[in-house]
Protein backbone atom coordinates (compact mmCIF):
# COMPACT_ATOMS: atom_id res chain seq x y z
CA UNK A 1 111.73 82.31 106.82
CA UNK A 2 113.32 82.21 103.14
CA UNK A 3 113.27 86.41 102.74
CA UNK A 4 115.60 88.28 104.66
CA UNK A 5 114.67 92.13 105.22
CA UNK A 6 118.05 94.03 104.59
CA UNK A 7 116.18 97.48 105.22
CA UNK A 8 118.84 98.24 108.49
CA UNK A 9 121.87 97.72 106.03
CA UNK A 10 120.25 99.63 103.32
CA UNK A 11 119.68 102.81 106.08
CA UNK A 12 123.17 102.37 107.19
CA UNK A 13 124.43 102.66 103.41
CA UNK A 14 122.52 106.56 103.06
CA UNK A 15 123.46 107.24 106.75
CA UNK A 16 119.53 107.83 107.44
CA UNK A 17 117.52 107.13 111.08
CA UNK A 18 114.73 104.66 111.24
CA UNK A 19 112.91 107.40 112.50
CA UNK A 20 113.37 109.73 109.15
CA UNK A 21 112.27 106.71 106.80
CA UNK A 22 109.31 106.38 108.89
CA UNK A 23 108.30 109.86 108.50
CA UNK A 24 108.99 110.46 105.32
CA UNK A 25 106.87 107.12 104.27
CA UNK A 26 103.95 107.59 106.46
CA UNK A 27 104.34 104.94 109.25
CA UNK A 28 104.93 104.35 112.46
CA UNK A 29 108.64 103.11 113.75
CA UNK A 30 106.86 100.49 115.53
CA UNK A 31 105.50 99.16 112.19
CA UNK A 32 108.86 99.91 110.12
CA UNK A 33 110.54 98.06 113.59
CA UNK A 34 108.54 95.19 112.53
CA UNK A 35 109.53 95.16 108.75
CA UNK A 36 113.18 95.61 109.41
CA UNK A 37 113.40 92.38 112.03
CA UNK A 38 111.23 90.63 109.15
CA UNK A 39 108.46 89.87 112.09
CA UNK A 40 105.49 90.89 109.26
CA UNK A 41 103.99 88.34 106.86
CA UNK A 42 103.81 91.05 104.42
CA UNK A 43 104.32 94.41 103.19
CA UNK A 44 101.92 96.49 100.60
CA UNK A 45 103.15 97.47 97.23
CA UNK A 46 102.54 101.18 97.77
CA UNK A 47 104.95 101.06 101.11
CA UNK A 48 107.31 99.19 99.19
CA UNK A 49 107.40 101.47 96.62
CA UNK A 50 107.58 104.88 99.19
CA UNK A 51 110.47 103.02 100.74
CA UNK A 52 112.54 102.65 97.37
CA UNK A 53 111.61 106.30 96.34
CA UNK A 54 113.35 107.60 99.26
CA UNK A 55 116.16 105.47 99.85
CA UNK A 56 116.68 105.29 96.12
CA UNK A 57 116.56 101.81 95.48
CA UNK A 58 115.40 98.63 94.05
CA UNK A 59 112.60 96.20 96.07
CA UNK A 60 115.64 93.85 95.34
CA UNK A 61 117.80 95.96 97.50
CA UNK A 62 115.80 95.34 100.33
CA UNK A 63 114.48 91.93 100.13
CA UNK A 64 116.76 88.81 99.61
CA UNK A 65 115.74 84.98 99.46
CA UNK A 66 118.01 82.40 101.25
CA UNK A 67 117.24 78.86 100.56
CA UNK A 68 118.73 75.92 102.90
CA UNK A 69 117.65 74.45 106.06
CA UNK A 70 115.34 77.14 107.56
CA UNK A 71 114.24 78.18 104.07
CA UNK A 72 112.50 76.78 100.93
């Protein structure tokens, strides 16, 4: 898949547990497992958004496209 998830690096960077995002957003771990492995074919706007607001970033942050063989 062209998008790469980089939510695990973005956690490492403010030194915060899966677990706490997921609270703090309103979802399971099991669901924010599945958006950090980038096993979901999508995400809503509105989690998106909670999980900038509390890691303090940009969608941009998170998501990165990578063309080449297994891409585009």
């Amino acid at each position: 898949m062209p998008i790469v998830v980089k939510l695990d690096v973005m956690l490492a960077q403010r030194k915060m547990r899966s677990r706490e995002l997921a609270e703090r957003i309103g979802i399971t771990e099991q669901n924010l497992s599945l958006l950090k492995s980038g096993k979901v074919r999508g995400v809503r706007f509105e989690t998106l958004a909670a999980i900038c607001e509390v890691l303090q970033c940009q969608p941009g942050d998170l998501l990165e496209f990578v063309s080449g063989p297994d891409g585009a």
